[in-house]
PDB file of N, CA and C in Angstrom:
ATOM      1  N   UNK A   1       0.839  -1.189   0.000  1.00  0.00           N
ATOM      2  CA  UNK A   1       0.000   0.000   0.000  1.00  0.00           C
ATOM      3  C   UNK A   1       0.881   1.248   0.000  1.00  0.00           C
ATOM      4  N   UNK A   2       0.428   2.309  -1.174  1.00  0.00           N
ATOM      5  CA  UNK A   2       1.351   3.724  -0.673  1.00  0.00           C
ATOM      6  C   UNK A   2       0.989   4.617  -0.298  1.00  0.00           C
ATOM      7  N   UNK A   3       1.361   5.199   0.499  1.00  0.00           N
ATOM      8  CA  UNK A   3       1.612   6.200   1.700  1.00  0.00           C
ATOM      9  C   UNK A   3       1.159   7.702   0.509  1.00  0.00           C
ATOM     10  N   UNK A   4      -0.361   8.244   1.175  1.00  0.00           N
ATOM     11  CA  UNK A   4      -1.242   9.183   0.252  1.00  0.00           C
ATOM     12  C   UNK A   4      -0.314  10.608   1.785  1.00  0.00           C
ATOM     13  N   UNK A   5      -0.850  11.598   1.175  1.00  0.00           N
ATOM     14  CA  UNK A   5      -0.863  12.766   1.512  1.00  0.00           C
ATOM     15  C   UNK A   5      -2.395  12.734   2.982  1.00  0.00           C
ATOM     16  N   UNK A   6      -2.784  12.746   2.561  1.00  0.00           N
ATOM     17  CA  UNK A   6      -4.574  11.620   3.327  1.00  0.00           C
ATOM     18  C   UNK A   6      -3.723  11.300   4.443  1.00  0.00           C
ATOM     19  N   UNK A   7      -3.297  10.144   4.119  1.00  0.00           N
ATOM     20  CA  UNK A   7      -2.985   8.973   5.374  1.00  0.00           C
ATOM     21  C   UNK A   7      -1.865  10.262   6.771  1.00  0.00           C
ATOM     22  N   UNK A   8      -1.315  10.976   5.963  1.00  0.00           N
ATOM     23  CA  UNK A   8      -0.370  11.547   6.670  1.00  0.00           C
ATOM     24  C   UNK A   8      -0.939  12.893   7.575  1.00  0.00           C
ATOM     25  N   UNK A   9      -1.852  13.182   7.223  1.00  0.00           N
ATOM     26  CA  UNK A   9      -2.973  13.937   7.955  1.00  0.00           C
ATOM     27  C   UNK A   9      -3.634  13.295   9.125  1.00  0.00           C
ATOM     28  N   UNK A  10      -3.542  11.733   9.260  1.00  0.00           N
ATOM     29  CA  UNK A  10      -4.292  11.133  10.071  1.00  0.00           C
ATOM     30  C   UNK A  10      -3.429  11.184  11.193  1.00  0.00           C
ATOM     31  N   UNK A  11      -2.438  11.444  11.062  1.00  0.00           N
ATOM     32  CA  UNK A  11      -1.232  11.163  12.030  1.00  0.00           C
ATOM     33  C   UNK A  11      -1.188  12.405  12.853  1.00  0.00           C
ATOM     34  N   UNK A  12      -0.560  11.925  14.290  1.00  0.00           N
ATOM     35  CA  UNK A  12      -0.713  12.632  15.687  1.00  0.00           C
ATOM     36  C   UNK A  12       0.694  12.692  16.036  1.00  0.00           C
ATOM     37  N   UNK A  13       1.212  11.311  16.389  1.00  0.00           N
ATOM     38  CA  UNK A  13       1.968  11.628  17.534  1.00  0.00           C
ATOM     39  C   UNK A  13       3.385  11.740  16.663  1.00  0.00           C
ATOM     40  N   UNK A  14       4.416  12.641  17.110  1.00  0.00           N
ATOM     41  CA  UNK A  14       6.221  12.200  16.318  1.00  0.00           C
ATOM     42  C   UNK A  14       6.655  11.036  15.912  1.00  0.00           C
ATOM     43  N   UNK A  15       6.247   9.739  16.922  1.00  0.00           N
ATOM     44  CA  UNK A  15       6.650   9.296  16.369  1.00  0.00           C
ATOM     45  C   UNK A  15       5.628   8.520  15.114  1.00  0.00           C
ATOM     46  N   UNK A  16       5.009   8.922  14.657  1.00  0.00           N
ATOM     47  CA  UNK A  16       4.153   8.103  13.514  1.00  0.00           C
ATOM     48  C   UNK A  16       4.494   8.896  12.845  1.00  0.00           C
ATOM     49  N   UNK A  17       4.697   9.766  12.867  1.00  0.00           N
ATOM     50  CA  UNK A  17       5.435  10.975  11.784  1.00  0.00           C
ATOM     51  C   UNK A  17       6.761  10.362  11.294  1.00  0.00           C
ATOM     52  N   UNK A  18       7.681   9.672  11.917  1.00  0.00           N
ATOM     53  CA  UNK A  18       8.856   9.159  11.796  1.00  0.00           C
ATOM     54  C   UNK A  18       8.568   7.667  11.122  1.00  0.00           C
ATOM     55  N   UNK A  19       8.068   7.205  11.531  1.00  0.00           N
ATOM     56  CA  UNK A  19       7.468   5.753  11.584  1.00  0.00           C
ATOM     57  C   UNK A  19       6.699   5.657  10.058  1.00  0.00           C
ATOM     58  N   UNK A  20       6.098   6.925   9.997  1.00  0.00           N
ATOM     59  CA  UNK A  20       5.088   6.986   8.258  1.00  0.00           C
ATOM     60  C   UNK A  20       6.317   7.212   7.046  1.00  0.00           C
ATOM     61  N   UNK A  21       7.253   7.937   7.538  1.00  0.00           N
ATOM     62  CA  UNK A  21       8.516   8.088   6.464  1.00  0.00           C
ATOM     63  C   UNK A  21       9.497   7.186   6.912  1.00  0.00           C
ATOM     64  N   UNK A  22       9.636   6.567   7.616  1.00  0.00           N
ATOM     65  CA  UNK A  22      10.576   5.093   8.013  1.00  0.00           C
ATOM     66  C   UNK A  22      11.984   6.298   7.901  1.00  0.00           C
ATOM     67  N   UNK A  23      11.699   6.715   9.102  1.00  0.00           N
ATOM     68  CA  UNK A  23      13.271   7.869   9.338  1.00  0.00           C
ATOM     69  C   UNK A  23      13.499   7.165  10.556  1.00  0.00           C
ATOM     70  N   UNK A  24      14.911   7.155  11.150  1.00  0.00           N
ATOM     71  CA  UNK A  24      15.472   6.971  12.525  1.00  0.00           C
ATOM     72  C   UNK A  24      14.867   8.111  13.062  1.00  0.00           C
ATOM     73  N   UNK A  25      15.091   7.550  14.327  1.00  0.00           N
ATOM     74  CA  UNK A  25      15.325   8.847  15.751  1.00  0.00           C
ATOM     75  C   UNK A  25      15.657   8.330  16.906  1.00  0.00           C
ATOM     76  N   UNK A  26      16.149   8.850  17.555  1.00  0.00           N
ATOM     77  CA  UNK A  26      16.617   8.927  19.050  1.00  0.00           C
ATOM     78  C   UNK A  26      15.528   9.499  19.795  1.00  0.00           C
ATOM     79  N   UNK A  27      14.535   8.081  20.748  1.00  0.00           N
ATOM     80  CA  UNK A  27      13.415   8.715  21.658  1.00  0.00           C
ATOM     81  C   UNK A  27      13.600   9.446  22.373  1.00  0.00           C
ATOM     82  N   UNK A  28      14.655   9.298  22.947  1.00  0.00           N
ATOM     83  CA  UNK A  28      15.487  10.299  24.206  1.00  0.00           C
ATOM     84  C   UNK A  28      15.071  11.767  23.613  1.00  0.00           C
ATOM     85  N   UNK A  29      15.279  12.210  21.621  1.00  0.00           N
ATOM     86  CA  UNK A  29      15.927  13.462  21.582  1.00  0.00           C
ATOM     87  C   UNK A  29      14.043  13.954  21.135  1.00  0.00           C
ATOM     88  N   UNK A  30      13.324  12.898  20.773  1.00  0.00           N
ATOM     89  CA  UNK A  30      11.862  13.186  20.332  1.00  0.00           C
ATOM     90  C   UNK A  30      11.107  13.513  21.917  1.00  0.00           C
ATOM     91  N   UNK A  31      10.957  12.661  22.705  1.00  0.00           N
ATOM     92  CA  UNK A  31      10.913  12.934  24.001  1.00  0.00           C
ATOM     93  C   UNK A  31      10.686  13.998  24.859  1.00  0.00           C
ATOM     94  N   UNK A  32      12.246  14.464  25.083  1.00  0.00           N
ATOM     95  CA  UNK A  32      12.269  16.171  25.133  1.00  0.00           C
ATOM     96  C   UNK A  32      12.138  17.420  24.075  1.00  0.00           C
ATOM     97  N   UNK A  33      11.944  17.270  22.455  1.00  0.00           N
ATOM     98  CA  UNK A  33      11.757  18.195  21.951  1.00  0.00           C
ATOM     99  C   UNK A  33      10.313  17.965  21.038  1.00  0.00           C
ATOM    100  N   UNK A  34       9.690  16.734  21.568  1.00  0.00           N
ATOM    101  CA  UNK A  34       8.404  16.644  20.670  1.00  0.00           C
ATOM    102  C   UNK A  34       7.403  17.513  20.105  1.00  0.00           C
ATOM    103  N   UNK A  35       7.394  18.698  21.014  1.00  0.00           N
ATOM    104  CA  UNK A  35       6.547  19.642  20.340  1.00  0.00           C
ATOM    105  C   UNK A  35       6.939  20.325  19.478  1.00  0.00           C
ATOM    106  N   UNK A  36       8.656  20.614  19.853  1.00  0.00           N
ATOM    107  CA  UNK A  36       9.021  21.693  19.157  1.00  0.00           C
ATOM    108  C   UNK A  36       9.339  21.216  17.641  1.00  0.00           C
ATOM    109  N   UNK A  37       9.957  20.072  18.033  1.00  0.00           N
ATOM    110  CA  UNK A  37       9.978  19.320  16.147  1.00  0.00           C
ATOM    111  C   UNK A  37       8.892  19.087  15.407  1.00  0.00           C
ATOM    112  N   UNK A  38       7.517  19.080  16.185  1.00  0.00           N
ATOM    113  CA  UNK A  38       6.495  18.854  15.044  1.00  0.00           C
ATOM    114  C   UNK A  38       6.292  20.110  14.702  1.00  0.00           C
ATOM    115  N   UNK A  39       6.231  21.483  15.666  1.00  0.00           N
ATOM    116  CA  UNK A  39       6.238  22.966  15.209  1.00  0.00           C
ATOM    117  C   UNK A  39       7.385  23.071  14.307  1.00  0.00           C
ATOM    118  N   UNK A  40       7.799  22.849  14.417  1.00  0.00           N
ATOM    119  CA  UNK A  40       9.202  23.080  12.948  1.00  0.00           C
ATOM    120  C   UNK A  40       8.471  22.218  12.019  1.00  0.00           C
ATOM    121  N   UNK A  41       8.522  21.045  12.268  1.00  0.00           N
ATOM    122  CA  UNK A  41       8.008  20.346  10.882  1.00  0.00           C
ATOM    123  C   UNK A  41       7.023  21.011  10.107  1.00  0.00           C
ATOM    124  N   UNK A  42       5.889  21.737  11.000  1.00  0.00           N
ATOM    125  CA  UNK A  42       4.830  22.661  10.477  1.00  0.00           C
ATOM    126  C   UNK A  42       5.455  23.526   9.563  1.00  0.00           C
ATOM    127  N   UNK A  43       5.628  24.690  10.225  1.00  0.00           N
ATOM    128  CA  UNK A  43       7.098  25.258   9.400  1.00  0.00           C
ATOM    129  C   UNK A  43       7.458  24.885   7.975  1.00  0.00           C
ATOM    130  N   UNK A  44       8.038  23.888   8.261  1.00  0.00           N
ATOM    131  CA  UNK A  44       8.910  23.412   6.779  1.00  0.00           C
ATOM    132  C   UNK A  44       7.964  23.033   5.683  1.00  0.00           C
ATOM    133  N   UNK A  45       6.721  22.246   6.372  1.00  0.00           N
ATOM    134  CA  UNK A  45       5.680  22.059   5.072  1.00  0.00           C
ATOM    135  C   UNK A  45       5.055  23.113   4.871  1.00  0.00           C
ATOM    136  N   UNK A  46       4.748  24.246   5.502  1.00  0.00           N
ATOM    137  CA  UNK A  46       4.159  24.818   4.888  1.00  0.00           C
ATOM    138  C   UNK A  46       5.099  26.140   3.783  1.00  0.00           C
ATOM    139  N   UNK A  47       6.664  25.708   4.573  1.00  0.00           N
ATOM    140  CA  UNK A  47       7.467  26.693   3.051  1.00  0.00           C
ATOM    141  C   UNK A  47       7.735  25.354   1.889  1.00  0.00           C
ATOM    142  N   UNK A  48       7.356  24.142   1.952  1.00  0.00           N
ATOM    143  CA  UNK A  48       7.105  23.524   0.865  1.00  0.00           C
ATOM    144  C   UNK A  48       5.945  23.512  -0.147  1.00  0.00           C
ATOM    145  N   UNK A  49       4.718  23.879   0.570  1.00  0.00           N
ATOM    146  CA  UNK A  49       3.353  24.335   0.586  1.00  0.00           C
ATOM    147  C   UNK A  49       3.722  25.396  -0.765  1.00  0.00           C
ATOM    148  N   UNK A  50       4.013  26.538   0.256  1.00  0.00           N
ATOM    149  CA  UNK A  50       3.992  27.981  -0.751  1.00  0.00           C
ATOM    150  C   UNK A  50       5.072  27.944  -1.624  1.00  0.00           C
ATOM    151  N   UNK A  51       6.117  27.122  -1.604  1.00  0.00           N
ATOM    152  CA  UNK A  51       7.367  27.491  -2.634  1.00  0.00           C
ATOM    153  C   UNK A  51       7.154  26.322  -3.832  1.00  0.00           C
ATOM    154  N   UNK A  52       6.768  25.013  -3.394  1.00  0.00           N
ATOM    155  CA  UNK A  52       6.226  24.229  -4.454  1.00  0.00           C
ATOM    156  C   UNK A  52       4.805  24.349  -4.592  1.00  0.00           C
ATOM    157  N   UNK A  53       3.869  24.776  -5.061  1.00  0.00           N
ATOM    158  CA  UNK A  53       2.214  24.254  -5.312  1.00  0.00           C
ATOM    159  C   UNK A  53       2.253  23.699  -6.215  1.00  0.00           C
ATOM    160  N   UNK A  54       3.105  23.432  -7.785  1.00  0.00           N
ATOM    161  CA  UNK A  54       2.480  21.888  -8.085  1.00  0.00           C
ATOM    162  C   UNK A  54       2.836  20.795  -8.626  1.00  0.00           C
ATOM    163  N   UNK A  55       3.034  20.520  -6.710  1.00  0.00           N
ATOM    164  CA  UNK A  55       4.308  18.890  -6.944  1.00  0.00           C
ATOM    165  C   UNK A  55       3.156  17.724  -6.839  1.00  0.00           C
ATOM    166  N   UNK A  56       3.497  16.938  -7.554  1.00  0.00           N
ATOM    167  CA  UNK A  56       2.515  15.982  -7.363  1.00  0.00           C
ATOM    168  C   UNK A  56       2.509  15.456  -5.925  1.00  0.00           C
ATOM    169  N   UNK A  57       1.812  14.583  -5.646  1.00  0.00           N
ATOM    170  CA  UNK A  57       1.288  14.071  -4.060  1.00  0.00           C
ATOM    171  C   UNK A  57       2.813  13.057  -3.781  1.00  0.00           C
ATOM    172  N   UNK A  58       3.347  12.871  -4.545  1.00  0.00           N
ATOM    173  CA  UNK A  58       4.560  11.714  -4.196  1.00  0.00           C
ATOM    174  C   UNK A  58       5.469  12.721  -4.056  1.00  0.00           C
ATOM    175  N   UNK A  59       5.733  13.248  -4.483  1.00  0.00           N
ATOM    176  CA  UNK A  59       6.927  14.681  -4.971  1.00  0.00           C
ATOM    177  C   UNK A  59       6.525  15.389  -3.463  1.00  0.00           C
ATOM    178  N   UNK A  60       5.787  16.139  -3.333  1.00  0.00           N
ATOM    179  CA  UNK A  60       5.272  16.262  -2.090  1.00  0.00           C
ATOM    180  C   UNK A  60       5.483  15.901  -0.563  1.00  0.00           C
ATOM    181  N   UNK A  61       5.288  14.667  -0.414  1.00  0.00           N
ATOM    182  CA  UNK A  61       5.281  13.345   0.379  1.00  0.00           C
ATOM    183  C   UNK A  61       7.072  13.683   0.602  1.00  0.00           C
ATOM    184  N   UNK A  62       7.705  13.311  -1.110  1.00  0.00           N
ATOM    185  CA  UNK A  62       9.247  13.405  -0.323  1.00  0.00           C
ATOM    186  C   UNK A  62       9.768  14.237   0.480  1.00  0.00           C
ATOM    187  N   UNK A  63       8.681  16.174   0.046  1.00  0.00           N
ATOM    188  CA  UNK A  63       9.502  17.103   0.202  1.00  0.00           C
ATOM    189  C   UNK A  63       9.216  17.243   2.131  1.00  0.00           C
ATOM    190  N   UNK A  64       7.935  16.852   2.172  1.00  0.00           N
ATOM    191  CA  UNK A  64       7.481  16.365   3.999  1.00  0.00           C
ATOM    192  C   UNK A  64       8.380  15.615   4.596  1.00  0.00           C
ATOM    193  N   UNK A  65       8.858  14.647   4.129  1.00  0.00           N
ATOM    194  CA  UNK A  65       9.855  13.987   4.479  1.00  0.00           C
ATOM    195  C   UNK A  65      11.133  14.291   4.808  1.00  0.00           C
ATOM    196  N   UNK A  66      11.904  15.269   3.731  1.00  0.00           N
ATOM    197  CA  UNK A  66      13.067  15.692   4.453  1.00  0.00           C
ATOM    198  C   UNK A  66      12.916  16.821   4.805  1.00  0.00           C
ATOM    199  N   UNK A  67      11.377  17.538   5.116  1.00  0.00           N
ATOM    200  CA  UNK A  67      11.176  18.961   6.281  1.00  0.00           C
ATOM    201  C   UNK A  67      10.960  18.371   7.808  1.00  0.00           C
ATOM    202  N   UNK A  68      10.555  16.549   7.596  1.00  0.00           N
ATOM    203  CA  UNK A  68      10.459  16.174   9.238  1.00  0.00           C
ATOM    204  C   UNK A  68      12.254  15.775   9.279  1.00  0.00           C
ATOM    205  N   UNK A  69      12.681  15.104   8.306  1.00  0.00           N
ATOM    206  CA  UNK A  69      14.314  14.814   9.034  1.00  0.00           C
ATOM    207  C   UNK A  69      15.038  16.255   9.410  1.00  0.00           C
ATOM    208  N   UNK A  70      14.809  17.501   8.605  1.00  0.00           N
ATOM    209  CA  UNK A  70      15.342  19.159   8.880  1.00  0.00           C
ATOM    210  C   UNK A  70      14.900  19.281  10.157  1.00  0.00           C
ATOM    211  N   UNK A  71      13.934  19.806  10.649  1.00  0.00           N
ATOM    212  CA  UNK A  71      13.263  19.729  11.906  1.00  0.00           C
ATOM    213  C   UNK A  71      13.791  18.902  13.033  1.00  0.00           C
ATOM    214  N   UNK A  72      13.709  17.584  12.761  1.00  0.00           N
ATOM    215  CA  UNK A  72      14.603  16.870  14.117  1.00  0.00           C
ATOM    216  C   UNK A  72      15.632  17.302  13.691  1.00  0.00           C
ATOM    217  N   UNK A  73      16.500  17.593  12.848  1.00  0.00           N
ATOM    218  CA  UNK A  73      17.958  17.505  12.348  1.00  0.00           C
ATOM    219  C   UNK A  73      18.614  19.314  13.570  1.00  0.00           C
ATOM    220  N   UNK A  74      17.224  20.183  13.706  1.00  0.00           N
ATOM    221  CA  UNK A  74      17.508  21.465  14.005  1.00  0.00           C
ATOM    222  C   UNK A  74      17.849  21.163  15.752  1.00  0.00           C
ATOM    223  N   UNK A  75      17.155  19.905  16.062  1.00  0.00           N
ATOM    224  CA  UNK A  75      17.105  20.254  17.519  1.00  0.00           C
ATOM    225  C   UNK A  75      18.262  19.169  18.243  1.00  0.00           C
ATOM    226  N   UNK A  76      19.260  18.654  17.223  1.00  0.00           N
ATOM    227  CA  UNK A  76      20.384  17.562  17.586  1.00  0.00           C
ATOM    228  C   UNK A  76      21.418  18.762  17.918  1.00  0.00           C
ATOM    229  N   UNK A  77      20.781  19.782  17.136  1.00  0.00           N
ATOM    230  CA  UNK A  77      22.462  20.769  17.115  1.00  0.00           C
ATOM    231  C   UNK A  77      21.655  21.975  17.797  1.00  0.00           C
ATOM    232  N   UNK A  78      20.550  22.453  18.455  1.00  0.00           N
ATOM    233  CA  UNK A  78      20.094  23.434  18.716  1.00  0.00           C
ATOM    234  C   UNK A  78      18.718  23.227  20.062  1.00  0.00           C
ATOM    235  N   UNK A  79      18.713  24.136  20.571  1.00  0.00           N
ATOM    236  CA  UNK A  79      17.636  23.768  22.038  1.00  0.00           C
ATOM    237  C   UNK A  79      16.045  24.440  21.737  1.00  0.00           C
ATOM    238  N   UNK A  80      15.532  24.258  22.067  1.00  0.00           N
ATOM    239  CA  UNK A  80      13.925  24.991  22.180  1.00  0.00           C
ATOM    240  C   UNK A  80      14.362  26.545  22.143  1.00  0.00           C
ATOM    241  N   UNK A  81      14.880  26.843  23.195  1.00  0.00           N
ATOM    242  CA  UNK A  81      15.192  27.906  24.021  1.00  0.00           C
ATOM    243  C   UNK A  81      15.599  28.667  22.633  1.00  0.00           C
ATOM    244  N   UNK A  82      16.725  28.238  22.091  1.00  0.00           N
ATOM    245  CA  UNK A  82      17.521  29.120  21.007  1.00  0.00           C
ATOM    246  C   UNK A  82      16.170  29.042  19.782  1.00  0.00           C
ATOM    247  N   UNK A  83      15.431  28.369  19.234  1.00  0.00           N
ATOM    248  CA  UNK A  83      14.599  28.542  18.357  1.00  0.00           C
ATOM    249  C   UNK A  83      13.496  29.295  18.408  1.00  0.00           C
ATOM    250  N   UNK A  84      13.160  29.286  19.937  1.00  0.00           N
ATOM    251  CA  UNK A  84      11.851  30.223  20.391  1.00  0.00           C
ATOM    252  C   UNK A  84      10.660  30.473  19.205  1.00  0.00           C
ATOM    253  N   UNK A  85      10.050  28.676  19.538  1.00  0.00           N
ATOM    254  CA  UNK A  85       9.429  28.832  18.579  1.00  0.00           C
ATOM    255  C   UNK A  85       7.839  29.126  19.143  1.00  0.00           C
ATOM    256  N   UNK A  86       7.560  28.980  20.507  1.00  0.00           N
ATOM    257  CA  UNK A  86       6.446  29.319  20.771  1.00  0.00           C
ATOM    258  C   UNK A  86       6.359  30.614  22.030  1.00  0.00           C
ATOM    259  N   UNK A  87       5.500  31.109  21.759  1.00  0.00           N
ATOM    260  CA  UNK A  87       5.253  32.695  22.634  1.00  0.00           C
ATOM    261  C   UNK A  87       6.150  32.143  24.085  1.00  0.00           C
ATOM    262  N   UNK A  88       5.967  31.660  24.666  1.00  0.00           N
ATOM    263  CA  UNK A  88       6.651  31.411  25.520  1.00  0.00           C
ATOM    264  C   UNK A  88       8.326  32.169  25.948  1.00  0.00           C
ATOM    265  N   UNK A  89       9.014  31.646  25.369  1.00  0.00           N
ATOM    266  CA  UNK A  89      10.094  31.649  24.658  1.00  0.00           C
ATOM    267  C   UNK A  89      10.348  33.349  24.162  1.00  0.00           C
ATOM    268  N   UNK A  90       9.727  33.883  23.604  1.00  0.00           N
ATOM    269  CA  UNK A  90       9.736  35.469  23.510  1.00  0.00           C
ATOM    270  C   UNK A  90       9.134  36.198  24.202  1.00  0.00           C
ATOM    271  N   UNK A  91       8.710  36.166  24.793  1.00  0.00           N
ATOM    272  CA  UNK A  91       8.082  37.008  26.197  1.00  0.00           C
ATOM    273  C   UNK A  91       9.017  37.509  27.266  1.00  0.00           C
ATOM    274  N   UNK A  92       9.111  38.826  27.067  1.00  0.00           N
ATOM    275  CA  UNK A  92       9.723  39.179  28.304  1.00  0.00           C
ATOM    276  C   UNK A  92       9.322  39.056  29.806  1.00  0.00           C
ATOM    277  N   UNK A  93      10.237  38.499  30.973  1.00  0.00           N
ATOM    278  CA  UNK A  93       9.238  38.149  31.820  1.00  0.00           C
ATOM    279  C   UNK A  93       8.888  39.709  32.494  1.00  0.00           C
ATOM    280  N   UNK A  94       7.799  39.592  33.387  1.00  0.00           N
ATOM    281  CA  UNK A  94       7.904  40.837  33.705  1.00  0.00           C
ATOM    282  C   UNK A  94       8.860  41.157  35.006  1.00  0.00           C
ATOM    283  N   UNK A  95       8.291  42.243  35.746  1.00  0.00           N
ATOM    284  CA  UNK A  95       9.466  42.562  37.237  1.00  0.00           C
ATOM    285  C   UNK A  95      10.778  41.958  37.417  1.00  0.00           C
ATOM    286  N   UNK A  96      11.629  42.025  36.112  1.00  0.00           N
ATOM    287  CA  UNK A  96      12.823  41.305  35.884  1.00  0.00           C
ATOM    288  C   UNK A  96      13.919  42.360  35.306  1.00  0.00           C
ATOM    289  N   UNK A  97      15.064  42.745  35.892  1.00  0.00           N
ATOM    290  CA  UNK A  97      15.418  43.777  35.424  1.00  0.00           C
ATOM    291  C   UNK A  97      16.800  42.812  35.030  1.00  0.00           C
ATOM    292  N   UNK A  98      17.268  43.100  33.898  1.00  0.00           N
ATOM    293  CA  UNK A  98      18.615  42.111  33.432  1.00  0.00           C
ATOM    294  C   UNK A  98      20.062  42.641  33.864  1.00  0.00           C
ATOM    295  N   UNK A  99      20.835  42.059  33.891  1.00  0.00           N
ATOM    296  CA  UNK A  99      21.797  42.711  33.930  1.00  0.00           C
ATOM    297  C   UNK A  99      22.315  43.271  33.196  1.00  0.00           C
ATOM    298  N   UNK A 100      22.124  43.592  32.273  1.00  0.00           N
ATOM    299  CA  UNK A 100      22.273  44.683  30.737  1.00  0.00           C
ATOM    300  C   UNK A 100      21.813  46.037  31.221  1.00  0.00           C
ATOM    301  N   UNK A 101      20.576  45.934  31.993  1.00  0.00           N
ATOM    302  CA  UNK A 101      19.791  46.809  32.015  1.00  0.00           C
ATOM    303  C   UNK A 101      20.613  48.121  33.481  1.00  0.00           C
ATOM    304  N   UNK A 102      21.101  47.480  34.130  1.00  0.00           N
ATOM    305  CA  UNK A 102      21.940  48.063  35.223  1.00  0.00           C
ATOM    306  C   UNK A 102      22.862  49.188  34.837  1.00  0.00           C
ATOM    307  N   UNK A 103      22.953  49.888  35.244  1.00  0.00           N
ATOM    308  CA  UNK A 103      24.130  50.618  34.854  1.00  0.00           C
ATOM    309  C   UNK A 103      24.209  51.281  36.067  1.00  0.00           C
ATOM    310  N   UNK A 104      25.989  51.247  36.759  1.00  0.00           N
ATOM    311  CA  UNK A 104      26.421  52.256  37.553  1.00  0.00           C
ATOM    312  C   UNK A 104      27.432  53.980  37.270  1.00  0.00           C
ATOM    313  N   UNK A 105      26.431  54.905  37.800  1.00  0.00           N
ATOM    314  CA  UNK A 105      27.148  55.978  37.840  1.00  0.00           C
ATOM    315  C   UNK A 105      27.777  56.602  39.350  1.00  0.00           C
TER     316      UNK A 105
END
């Protein structure tokens, strides 16, 4: 049976995402960055989305494929923290004065 554009919509968790393109991973590294690699993966399909519109559904499929290996590939060499990919992450906290912010006269 081959693997539709469909079938890949049905999918939830990282690892069936990994498991639907028969990619390795390290649970350890899916584990702790699971959200943030499927938010990247989002990401990447959708600049495959707007930069290809008209790849066929297989053509497609591949280009999903190496935007989920890019995505895990970002967080082997890089942390949540440095990608700040959700509001979280950019929010200044408040009643926090930095040490940048200090200055003695």
């Amino acid at each position: 049976m081959s693997k539709t554009v469909n079938d890949l919509q049905k999918l939830v968790d990282a690892e069936e995402f990994f498991q639907f393109f028969n990619l390795p991973y390290d649970q350890q590294i899916v584990n702790v960055n699971r959200l943030h690699i499927l938010k990247k993966f989002s990401q990447y399909m959708a600049e495959v989305d707007d930069s290809y519109p008209n790849l066929t559904p297989e053509e497609k499929l591949h280009q999903y494929c190496l935007a989920l290996q890019k995505a895990y590939d970002v967080f082997l060499e890089s942390t949540p923290h440095e990608q700040k990919l959700f509001k979280v992450f950019n929010e200044k906290p408040k009643n926090v004065v930095t040490l940048t912010e200090i200055t003695s006269d």
